[in-house]
C-alpha atoms as a PDB file:
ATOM      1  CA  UNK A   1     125.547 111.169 114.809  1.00  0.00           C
ATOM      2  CA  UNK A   2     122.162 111.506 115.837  1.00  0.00           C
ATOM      3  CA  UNK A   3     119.513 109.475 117.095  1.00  0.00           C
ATOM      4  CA  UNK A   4     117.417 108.848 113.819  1.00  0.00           C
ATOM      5  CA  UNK A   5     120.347 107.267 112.648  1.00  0.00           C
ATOM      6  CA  UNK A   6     121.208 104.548 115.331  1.00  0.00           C
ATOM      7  CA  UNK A   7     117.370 103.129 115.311  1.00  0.00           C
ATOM      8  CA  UNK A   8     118.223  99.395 115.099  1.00  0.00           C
ATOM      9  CA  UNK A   9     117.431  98.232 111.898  1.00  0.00           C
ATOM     10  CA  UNK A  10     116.220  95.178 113.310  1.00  0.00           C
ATOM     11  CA  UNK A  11     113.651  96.506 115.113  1.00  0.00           C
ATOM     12  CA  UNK A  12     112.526  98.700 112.025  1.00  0.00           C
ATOM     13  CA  UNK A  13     111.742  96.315 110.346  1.00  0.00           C
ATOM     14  CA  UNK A  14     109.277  94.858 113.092  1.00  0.00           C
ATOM     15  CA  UNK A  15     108.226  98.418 113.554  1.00  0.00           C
ATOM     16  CA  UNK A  16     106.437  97.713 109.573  1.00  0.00           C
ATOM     17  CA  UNK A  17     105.190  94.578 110.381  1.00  0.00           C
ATOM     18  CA  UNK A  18     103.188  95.691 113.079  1.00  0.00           C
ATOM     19  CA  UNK A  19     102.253  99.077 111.470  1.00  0.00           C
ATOM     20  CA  UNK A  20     100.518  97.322 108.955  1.00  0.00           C
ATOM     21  CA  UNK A  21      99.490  93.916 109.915  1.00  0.00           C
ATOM     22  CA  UNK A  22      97.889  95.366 113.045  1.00  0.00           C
ATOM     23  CA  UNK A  23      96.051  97.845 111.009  1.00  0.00           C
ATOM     24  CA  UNK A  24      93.711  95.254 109.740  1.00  0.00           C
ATOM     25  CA  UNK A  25      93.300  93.368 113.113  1.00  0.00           C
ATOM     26  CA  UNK A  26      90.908  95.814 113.969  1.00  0.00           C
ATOM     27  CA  UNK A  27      88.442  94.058 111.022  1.00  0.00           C
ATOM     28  CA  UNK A  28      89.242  91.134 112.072  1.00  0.00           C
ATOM     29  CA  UNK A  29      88.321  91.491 115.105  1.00  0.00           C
ATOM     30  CA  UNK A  30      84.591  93.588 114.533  1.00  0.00           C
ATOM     31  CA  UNK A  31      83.924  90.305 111.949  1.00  0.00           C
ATOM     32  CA  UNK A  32      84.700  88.305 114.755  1.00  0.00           C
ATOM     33  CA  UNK A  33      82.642  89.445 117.754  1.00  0.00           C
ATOM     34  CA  UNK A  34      80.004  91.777 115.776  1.00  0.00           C
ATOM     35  CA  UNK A  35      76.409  90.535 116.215  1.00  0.00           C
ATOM     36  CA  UNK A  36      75.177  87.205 114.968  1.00  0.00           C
ATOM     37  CA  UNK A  37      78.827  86.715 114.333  1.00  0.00           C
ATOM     38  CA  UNK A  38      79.265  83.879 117.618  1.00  0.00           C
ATOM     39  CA  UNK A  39      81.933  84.748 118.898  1.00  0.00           C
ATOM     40  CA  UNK A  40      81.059  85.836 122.811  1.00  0.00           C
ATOM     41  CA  UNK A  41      84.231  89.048 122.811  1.00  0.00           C
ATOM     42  CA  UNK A  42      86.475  87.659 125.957  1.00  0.00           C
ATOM     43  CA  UNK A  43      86.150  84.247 124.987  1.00  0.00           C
ATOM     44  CA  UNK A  44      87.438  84.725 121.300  1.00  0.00           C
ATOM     45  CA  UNK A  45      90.380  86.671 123.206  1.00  0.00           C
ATOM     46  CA  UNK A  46      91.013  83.950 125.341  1.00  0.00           C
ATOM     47  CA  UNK A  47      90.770  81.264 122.516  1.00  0.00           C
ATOM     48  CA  UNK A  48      93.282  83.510 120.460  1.00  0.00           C
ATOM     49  CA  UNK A  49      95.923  84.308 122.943  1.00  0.00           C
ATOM     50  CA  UNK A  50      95.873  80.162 124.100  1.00  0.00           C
ATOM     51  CA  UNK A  51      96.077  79.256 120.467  1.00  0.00           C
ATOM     52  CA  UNK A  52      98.907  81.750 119.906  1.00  0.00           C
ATOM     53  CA  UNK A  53     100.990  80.986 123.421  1.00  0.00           C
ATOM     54  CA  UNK A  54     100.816  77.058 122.405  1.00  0.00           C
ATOM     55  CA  UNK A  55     102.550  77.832 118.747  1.00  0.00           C
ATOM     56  CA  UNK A  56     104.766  80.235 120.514  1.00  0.00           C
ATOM     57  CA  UNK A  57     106.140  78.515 123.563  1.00  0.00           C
ATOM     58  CA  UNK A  58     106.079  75.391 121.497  1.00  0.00           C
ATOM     59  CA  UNK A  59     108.482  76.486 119.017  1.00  0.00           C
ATOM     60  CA  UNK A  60     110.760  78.139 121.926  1.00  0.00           C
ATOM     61  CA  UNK A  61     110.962  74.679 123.143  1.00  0.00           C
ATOM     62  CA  UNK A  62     111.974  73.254 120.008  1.00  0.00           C
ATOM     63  CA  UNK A  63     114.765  76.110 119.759  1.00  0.00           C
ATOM     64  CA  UNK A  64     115.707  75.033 123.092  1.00  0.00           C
ATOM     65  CA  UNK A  65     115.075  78.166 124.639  1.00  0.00           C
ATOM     66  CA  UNK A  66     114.984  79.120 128.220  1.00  0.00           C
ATOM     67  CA  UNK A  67     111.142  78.503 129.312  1.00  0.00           C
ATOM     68  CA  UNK A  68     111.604  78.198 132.987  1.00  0.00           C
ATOM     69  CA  UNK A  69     110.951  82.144 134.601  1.00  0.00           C
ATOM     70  CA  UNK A  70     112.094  83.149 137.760  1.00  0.00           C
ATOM     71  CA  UNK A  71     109.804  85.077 140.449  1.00  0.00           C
ATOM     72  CA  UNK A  72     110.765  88.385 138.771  1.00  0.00           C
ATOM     73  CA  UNK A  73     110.399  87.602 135.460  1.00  0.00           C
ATOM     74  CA  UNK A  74     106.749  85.755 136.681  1.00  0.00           C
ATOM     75  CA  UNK A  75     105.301  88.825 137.838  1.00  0.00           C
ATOM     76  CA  UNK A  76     106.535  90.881 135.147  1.00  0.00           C
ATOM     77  CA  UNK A  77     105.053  88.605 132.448  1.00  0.00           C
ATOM     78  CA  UNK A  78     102.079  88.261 133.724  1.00  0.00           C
ATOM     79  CA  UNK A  79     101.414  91.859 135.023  1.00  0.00           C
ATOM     80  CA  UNK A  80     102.239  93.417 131.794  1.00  0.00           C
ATOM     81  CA  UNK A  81     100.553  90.537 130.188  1.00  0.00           C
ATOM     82  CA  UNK A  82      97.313  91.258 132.044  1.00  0.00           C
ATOM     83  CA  UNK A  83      97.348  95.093 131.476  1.00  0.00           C
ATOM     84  CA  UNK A  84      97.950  94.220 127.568  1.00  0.00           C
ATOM     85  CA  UNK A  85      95.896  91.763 127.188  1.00  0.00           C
ATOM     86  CA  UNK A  86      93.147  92.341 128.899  1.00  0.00           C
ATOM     87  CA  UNK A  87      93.160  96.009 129.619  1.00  0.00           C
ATOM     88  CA  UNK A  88      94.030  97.045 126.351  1.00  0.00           C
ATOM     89  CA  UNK A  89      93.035  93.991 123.584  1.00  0.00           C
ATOM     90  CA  UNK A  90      90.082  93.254 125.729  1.00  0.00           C
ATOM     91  CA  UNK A  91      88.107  95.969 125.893  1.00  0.00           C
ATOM     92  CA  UNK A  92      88.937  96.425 122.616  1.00  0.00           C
ATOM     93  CA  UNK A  93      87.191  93.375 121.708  1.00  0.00           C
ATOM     94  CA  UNK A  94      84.566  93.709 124.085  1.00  0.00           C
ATOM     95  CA  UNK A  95      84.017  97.716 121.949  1.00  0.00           C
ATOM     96  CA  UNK A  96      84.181  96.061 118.701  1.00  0.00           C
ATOM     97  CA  UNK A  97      80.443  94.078 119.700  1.00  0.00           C
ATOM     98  CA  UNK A  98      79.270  97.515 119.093  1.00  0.00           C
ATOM     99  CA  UNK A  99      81.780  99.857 117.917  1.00  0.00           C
ATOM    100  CA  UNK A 100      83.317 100.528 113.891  1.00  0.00           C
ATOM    101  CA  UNK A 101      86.585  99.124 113.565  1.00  0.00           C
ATOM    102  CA  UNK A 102      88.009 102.568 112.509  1.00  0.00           C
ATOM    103  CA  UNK A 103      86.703 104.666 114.967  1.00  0.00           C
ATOM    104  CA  UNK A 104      88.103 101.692 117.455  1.00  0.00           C
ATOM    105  CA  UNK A 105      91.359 101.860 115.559  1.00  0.00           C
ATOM    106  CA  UNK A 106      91.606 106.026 115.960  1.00  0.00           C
ATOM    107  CA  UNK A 107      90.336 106.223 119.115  1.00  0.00           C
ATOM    108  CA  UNK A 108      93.127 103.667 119.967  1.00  0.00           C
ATOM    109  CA  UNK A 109      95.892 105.697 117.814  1.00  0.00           C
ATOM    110  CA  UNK A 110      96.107 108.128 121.352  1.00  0.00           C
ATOM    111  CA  UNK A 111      98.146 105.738 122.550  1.00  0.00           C
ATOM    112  CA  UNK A 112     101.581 107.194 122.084  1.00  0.00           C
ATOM    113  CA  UNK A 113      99.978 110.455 123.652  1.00  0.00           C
ATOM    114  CA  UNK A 114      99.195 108.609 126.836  1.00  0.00           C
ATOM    115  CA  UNK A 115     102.447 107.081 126.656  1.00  0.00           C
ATOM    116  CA  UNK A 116     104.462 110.651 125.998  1.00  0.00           C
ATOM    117  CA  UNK A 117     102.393 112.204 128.665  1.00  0.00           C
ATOM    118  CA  UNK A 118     103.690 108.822 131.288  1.00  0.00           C
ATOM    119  CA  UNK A 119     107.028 108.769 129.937  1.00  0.00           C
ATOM    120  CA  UNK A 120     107.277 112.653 131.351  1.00  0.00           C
ATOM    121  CA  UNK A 121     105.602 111.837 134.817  1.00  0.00           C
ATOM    122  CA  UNK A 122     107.823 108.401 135.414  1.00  0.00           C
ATOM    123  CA  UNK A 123     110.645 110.277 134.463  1.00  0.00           C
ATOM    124  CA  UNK A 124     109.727 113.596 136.242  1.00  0.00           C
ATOM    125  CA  UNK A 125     111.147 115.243 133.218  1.00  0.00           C
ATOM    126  CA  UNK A 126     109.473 118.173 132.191  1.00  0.00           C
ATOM    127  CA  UNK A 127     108.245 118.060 128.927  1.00  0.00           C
ATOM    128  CA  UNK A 128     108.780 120.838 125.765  1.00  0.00           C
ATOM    129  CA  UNK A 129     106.325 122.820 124.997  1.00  0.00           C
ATOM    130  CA  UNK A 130     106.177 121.866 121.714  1.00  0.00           C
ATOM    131  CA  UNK A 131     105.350 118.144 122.654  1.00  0.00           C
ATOM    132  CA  UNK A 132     102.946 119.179 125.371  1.00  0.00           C
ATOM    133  CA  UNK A 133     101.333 121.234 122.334  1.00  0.00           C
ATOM    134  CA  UNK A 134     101.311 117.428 120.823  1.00  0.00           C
ATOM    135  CA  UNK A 135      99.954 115.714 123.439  1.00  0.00           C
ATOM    136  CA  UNK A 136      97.280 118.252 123.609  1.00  0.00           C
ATOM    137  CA  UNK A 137      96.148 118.316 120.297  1.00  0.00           C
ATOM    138  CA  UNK A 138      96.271 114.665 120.015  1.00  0.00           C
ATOM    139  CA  UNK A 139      93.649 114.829 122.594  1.00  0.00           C
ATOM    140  CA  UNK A 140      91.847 117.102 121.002  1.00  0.00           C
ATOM    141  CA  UNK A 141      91.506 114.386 118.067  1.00  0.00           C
ATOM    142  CA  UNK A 142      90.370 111.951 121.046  1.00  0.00           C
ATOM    143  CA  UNK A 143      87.053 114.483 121.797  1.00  0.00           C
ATOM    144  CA  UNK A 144      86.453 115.088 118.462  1.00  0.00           C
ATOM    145  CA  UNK A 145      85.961 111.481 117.749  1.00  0.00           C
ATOM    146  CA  UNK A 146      84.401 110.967 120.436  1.00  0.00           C
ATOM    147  CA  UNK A 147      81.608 113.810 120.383  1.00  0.00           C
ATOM    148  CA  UNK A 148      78.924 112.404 118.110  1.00  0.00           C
ATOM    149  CA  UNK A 149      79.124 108.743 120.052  1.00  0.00           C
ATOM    150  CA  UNK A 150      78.678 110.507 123.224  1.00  0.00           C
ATOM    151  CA  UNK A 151      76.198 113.043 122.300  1.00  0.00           C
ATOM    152  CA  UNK A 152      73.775 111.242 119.831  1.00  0.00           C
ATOM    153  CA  UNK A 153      74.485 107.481 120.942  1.00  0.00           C
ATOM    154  CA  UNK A 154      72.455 104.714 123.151  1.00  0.00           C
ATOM    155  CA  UNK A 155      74.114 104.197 126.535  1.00  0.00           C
ATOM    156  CA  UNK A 156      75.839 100.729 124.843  1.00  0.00           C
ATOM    157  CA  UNK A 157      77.428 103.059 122.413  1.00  0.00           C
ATOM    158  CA  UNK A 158      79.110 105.236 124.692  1.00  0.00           C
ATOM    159  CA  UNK A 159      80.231 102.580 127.085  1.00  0.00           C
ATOM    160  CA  UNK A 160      81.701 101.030 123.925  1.00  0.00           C
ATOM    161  CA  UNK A 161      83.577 104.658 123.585  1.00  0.00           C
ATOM    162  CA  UNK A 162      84.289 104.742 127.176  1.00  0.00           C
ATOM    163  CA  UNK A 163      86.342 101.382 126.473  1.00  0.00           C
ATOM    164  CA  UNK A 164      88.304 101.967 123.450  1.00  0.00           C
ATOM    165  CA  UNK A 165      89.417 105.457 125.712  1.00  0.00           C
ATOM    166  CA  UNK A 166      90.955 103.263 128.313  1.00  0.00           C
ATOM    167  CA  UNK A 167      92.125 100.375 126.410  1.00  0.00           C
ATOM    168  CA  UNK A 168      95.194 102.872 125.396  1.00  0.00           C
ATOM    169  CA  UNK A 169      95.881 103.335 128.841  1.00  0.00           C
ATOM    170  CA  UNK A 170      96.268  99.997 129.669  1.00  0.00           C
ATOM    171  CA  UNK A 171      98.319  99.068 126.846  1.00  0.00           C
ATOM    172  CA  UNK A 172     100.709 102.035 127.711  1.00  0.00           C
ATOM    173  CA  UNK A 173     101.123 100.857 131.358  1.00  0.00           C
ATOM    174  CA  UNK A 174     101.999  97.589 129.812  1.00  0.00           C
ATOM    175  CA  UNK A 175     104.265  98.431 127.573  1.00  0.00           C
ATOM    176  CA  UNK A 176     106.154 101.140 129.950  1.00  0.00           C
ATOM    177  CA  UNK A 177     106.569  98.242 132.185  1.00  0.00           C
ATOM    178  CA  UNK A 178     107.842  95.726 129.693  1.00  0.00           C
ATOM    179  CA  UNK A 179     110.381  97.886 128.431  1.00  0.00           C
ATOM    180  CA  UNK A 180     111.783  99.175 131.815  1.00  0.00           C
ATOM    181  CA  UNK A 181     112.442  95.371 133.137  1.00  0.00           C
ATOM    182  CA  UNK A 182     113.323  93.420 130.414  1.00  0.00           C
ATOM    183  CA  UNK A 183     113.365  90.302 130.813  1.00  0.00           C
ATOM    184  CA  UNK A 184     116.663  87.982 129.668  1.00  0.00           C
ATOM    185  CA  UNK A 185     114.323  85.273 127.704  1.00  0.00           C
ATOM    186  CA  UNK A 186     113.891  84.923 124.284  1.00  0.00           C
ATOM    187  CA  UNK A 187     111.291  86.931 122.104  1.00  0.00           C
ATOM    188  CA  UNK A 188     109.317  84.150 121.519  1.00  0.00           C
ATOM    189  CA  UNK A 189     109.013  82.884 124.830  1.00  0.00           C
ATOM    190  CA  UNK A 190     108.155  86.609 126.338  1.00  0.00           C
ATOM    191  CA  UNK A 191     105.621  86.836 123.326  1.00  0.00           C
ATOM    192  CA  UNK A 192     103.895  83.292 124.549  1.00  0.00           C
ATOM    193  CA  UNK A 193     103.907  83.949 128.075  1.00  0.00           C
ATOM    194  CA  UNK A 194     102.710  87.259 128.165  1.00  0.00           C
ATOM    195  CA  UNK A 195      99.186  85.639 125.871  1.00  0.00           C
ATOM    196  CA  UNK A 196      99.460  82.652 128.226  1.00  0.00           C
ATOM    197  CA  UNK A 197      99.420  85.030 131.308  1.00  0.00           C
ATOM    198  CA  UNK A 198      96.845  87.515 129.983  1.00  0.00           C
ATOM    199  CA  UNK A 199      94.579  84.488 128.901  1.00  0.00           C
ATOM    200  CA  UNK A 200      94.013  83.853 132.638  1.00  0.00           C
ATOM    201  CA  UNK A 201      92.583  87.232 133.042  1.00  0.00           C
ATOM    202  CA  UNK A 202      90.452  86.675 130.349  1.00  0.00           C
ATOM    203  CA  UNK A 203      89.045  82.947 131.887  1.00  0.00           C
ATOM    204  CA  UNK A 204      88.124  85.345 134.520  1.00  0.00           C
ATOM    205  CA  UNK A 205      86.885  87.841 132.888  1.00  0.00           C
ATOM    206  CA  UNK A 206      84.969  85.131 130.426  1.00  0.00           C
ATOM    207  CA  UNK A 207      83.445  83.332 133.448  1.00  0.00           C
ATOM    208  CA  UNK A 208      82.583  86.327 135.577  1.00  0.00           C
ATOM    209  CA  UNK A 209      80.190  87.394 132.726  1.00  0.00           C
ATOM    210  CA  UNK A 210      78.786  83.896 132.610  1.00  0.00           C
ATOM    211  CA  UNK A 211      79.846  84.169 128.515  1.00  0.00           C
ATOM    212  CA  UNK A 212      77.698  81.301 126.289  1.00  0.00           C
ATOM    213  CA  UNK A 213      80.038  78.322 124.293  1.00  0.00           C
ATOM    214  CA  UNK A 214      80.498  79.792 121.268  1.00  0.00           C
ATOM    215  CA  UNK A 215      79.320  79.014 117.708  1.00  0.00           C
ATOM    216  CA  UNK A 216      81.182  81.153 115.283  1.00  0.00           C
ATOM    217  CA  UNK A 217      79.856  81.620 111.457  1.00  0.00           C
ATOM    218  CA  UNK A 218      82.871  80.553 109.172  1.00  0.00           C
ATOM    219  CA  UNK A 219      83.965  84.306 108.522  1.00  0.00           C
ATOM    220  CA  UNK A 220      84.014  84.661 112.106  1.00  0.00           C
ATOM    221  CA  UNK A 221      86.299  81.620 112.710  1.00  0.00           C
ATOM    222  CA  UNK A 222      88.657  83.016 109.475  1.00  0.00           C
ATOM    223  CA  UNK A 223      88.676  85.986 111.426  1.00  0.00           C
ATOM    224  CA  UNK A 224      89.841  84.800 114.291  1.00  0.00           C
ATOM    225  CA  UNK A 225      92.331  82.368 112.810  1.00  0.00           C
ATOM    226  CA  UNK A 226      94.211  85.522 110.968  1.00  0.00           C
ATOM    227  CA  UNK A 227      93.981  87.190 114.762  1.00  0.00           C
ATOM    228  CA  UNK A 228      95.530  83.828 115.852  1.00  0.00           C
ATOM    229  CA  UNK A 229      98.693  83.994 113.087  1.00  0.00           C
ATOM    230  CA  UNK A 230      99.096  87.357 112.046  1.00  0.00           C
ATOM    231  CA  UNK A 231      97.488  89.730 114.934  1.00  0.00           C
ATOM    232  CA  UNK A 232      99.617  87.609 118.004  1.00  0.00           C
ATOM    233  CA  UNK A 233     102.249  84.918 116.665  1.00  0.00           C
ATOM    234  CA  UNK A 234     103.865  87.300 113.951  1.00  0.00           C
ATOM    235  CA  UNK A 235     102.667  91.172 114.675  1.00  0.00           C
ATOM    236  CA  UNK A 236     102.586  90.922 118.690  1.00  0.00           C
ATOM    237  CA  UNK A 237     106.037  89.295 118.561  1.00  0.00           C
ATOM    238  CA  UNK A 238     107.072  92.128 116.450  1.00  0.00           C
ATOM    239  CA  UNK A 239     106.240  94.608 118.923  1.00  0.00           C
ATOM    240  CA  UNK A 240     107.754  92.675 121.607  1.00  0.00           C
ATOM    241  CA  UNK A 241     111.268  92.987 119.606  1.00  0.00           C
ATOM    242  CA  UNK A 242     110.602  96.639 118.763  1.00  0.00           C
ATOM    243  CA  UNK A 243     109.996  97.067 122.311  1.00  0.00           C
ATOM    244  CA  UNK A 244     113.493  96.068 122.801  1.00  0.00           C
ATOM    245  CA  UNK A 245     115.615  97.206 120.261  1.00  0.00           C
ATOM    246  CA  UNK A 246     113.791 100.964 119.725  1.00  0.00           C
ATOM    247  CA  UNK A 247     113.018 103.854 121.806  1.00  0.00           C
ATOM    248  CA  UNK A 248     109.474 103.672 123.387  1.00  0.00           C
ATOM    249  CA  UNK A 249     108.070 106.896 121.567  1.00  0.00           C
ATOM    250  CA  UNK A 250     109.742 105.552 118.027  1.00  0.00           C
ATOM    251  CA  UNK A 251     107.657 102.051 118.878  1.00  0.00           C
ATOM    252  CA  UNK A 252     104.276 104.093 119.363  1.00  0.00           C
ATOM    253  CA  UNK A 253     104.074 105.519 116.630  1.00  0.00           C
ATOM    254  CA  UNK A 254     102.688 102.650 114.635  1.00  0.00           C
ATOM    255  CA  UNK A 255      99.348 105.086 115.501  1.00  0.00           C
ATOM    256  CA  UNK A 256     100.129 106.797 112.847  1.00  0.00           C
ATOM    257  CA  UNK A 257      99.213 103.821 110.074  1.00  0.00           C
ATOM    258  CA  UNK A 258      97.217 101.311 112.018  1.00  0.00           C
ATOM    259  CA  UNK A 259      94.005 104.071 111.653  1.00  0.00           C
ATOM    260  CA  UNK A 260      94.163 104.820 108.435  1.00  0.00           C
ATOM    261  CA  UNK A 261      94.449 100.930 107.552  1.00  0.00           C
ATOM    262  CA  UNK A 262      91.626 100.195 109.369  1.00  0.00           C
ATOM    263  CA  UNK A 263      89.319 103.044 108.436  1.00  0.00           C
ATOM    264  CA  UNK A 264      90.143 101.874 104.506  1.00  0.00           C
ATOM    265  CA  UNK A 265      89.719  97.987 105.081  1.00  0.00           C
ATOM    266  CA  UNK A 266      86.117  99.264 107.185  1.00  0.00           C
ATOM    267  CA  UNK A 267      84.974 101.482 104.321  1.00  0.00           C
ATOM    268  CA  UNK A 268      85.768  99.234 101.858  1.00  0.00           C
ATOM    269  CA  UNK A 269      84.707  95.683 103.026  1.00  0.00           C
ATOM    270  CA  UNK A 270      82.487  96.370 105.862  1.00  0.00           C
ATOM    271  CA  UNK A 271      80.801  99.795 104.382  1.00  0.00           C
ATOM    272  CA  UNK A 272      81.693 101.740 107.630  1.00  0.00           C
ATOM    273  CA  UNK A 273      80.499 105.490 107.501  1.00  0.00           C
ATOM    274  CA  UNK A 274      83.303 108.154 107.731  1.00  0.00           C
ATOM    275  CA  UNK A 275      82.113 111.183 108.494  1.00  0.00           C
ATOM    276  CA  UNK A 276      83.002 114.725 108.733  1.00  0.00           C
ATOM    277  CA  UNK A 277      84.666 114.441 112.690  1.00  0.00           C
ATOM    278  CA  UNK A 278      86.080 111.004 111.601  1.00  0.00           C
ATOM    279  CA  UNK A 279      88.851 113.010 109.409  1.00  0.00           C
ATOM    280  CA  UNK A 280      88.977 115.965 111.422  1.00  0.00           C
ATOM    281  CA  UNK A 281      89.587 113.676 114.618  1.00  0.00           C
ATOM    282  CA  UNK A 282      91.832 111.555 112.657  1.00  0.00           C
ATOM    283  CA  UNK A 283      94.026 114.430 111.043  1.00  0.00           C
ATOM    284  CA  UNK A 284      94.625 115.913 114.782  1.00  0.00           C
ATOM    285  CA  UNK A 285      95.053 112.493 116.241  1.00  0.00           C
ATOM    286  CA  UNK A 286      97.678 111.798 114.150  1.00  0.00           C
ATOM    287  CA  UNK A 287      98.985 115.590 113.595  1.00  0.00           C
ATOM    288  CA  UNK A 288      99.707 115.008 117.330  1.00  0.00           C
ATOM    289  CA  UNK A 289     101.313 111.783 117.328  1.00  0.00           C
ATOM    290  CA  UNK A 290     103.429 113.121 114.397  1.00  0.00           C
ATOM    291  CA  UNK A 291     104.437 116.039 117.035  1.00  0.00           C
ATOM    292  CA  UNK A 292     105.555 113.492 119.578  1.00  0.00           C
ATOM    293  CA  UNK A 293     107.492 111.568 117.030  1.00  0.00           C
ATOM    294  CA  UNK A 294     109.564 114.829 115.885  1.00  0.00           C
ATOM    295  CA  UNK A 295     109.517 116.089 118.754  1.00  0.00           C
ATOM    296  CA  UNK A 296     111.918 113.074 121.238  1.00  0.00           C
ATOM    297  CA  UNK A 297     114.851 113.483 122.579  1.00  0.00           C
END
């Protein structure tokens, strides 16, 4: 029997929930902290991830689950939750003041590629060529998208690029970690302590750039109640249970529908521009994630 056929069917079916719902977070999000919208970027993150921790660790309580974490499972949580959260969610957001929500969301779809290319150097396991051919092309998507930002834009713009390259990075290291020590708690109390633990970084973050109150318009507080419900308490819970139950490469490759999801939902409802290098970035992007997927072990 091979692998493809003992994915847990349990976590498959988290797999779709966060391919799709997460696909339109990206929207949410650019409605959310876009200009005039009043929403300062680290705050809304921090306002989302305490909402989301309080429903979370609030209904593990109610289920009687396990909430009190030992000294392993404290720096765990809130390492991984700082490197996903902030790292990778937060300088998404902070992009997003500036940045489409597709080109965030394909510029972001590299993220099994870093996470192929640290799998190989944790594991000091020599990659195939074949998925090093992947991992290269996939970055070849990565310039490609990134050319016309970094060549024609203002020096906002291509700090905004510079972001939405790293967040990826972050979000692997997290998620590496995670799935390395897992922790014996439930889902839904790793899922609310991890936002409860990143929030902190983002107080810090929030109060280091001396961030104004905020006064959202009403689409930007609808936005940020969907990020609230569907982005963290259903989708992010998703991945933590896919995290568990499926391989890590398998769980990355929710890259390959997130883009296109987001690119539609930008072209269609915020009249985002895609160009010429925004498909041919895209199709190598996720002709390379496609190569990692077919190509595990």
């Amino acid at each position: 029997m091979t692998e493809k056929t003992k994915l847990d069917r349990a976590g498959l079916f988290n797999l779709l929930i966060v391919y799709f719902v997460w696909g339109s977070t990206y929207l949410a999000i650019r409605v959310a902290v876009r200009e005039g919208a009043g929403f300062p970027p680290f705050t809304m993150a921090l306002m989302r991830v305490a909402a989301a921790s309080a429903i979370l660790l609030t209904w593990a309580r109610f289920k009687r689950e396990r909430l009190r974490l030992t000294r392993r499972e404290f720096l765990l949580l809130f390492g991984s939750g700082l490197l996903l959260w902030v790292g990778g969610n937060g300088l998404v957001t902070w992009a997003e003041m500036r940045a489409a929500s597709g080109l965030a969301a394909l510029l972001v779809a590299a993220m099994p590629i870093y996470g192929a290319a640290m799998t190989a150097i944790v594991d000091r396991k020599r990659p195939a060529p074949r998925l090093i051919g992947s991992i290269l092309l996939g970055f070849a998507g990565v310039g490609v998208l990134s050319y016309p930002v970094l060549r024609d834009g203002t020096p906002a713009d291509v700090l905004a690029v510079i972001a939405l390259l790293l967040a990826p990075l972050f979000w692997s290291l997290g998620s590496l970690w995670f799935q390395r020590r897992k922790p014996d708690l439930s889902i839904t109390a790793i899922s609310g302590y991890q936002q409860l633990l990143g929030g902190v970084g983002f107080a810090v973050v929030a109060l280091a750039r001396r961030e104004p109150l905020p006064s959202p318009t009403p689409e930007a507080w609808a936005a940020w109640g969907y990020l609230v419900l569907f982005g963290s308490v259903i989708a992010f819970t998703s991945y933590m249970v896919t995290l568990r139950r499926l391989p890590y490469q398998i769980v990355m490759t929710y890259a390959y529908v997130n883009p296109v999801i987001a690119v539609f939902l930008g072209w269609l409802i915020l009249r985002e521009s895609v160009t010429l290098w925004t498909i041919s970035g895209a199709v190598l992007v996720i002709a390379g994630v496609a190569g990692i997927f077919n190509n595990r072990t």
